[in-house]
C-alpha atoms as a PDB file:
ATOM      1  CA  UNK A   1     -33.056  31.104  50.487  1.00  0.00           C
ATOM      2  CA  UNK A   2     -33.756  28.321  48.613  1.00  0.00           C
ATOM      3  CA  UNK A   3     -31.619  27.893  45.099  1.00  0.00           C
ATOM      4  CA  UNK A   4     -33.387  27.597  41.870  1.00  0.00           C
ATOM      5  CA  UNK A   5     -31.837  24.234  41.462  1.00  0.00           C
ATOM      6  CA  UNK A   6     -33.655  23.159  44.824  1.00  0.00           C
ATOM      7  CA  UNK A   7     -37.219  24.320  43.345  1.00  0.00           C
ATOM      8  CA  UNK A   8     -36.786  22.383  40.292  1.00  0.00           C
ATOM      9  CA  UNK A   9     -35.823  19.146  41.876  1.00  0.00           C
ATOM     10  CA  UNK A  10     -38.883  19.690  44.243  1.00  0.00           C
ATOM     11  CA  UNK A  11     -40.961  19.693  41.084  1.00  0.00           C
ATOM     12  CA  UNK A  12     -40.120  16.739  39.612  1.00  0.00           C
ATOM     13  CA  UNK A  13     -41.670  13.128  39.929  1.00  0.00           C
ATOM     14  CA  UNK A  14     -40.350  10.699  41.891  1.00  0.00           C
ATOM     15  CA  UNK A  15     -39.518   8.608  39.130  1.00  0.00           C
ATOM     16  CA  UNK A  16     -37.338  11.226  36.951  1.00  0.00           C
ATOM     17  CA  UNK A  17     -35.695  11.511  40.573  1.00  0.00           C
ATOM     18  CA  UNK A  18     -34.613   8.483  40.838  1.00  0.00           C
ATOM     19  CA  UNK A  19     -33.238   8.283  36.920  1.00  0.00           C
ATOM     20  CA  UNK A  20     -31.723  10.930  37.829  1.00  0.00           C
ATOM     21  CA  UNK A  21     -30.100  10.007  40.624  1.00  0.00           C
ATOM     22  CA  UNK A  22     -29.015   6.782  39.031  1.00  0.00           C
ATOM     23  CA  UNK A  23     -27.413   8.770  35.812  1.00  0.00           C
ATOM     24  CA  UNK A  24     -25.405  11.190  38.165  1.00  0.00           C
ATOM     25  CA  UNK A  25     -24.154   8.082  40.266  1.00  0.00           C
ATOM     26  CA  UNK A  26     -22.784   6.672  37.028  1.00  0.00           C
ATOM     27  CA  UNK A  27     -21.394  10.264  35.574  1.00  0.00           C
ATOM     28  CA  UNK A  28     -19.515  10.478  39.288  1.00  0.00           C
ATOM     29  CA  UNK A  29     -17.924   6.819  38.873  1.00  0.00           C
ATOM     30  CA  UNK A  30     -16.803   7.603  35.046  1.00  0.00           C
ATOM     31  CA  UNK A  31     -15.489  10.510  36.215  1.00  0.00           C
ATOM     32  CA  UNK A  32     -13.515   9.616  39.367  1.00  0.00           C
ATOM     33  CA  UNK A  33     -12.050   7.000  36.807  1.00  0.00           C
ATOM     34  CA  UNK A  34     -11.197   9.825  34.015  1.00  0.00           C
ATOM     35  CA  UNK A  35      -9.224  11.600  36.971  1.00  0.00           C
ATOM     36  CA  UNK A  36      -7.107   9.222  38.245  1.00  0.00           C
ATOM     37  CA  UNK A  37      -6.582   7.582  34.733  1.00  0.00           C
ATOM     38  CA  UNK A  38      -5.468  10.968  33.167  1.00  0.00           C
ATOM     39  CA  UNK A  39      -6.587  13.988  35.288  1.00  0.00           C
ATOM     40  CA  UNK A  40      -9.215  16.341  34.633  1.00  0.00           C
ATOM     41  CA  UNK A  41      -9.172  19.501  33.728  1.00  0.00           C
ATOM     42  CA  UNK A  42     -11.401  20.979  36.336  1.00  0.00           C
ATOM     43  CA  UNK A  43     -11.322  18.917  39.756  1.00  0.00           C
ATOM     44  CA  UNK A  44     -14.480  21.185  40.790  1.00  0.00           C
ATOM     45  CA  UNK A  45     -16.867  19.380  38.293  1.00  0.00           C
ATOM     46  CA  UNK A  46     -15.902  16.137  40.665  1.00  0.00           C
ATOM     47  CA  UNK A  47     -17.527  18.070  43.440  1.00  0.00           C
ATOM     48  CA  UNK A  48     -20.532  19.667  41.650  1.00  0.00           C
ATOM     49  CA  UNK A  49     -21.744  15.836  40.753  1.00  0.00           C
ATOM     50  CA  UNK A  50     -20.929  14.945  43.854  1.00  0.00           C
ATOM     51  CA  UNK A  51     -23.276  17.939  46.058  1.00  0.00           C
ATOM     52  CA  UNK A  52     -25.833  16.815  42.750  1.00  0.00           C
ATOM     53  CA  UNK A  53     -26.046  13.828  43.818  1.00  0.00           C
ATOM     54  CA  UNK A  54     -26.308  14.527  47.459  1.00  0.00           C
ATOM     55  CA  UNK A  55     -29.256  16.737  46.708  1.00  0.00           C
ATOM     56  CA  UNK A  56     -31.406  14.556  44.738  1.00  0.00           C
ATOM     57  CA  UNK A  57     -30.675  11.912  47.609  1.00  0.00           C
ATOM     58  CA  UNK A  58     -32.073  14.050  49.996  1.00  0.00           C
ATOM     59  CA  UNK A  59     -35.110  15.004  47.946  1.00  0.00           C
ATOM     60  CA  UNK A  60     -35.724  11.308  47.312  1.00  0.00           C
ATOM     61  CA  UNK A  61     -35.535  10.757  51.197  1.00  0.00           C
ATOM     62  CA  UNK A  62     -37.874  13.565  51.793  1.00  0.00           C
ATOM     63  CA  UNK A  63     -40.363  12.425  50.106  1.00  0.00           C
ATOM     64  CA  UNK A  64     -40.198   9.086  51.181  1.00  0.00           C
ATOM     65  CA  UNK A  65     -40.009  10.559  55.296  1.00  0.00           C
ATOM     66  CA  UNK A  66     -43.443  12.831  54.227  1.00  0.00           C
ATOM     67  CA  UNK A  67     -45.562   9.474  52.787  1.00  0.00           C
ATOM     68  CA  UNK A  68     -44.690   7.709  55.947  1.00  0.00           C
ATOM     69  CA  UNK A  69     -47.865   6.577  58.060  1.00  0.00           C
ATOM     70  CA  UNK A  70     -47.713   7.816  61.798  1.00  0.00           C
ATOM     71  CA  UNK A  71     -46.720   4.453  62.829  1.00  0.00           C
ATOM     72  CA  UNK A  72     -43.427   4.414  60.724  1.00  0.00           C
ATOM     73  CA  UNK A  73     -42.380   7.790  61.678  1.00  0.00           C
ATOM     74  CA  UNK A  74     -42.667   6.911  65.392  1.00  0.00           C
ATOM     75  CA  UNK A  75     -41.155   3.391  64.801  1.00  0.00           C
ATOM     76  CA  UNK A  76     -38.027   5.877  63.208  1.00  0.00           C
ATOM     77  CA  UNK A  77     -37.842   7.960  65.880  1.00  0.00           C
ATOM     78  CA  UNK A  78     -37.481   5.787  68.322  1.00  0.00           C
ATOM     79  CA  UNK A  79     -34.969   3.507  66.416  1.00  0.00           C
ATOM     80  CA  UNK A  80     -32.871   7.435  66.270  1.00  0.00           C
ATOM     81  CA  UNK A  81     -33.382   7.580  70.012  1.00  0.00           C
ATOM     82  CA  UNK A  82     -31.627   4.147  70.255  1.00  0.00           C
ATOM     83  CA  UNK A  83     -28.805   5.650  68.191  1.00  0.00           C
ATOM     84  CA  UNK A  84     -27.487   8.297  70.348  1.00  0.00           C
END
């Protein structure tokens, strides 16, 4: 089941994704400093922003994997191929 946070990312425009995305890198670095300067209250929020950012990563990615021509996506999966 998909969570509501999930549909609303899905919603948005590719630009506000990538603000976003950009904004939540740069709360996760303040924060990683505000821990090991003087510790944080709750250690979870360090892994919420973390997943957050993870999932508007993906969603970026996505989107850019379902504009791809036919050409790129078998030009991708045959550089995967090579991978394994």
């Amino acid at each position: 089941m998909a969570s509501k946070r999930y549909l609303e990312l899905q919603s948005l425009s590719a630009e506000t994704l990538k603000e976003e995305l950009t904004q939540a890198k740069s709360n996760l670095v303040q924060l990683k400093f505000d821990h090991n300067s003087k510790g944080l209250q709750d250690p979870n929020e360090l892994r919420d922003l973390k997943k957050e950012v993870a999932r508007l990563a993906t969603e970026i990615r996505s989107r850019e994997i379902k504009d791809m021509s036919a050409e790129q996506l078998a030009k991708r999966s045959k550089i995967r191929l090579r991978r394994k």
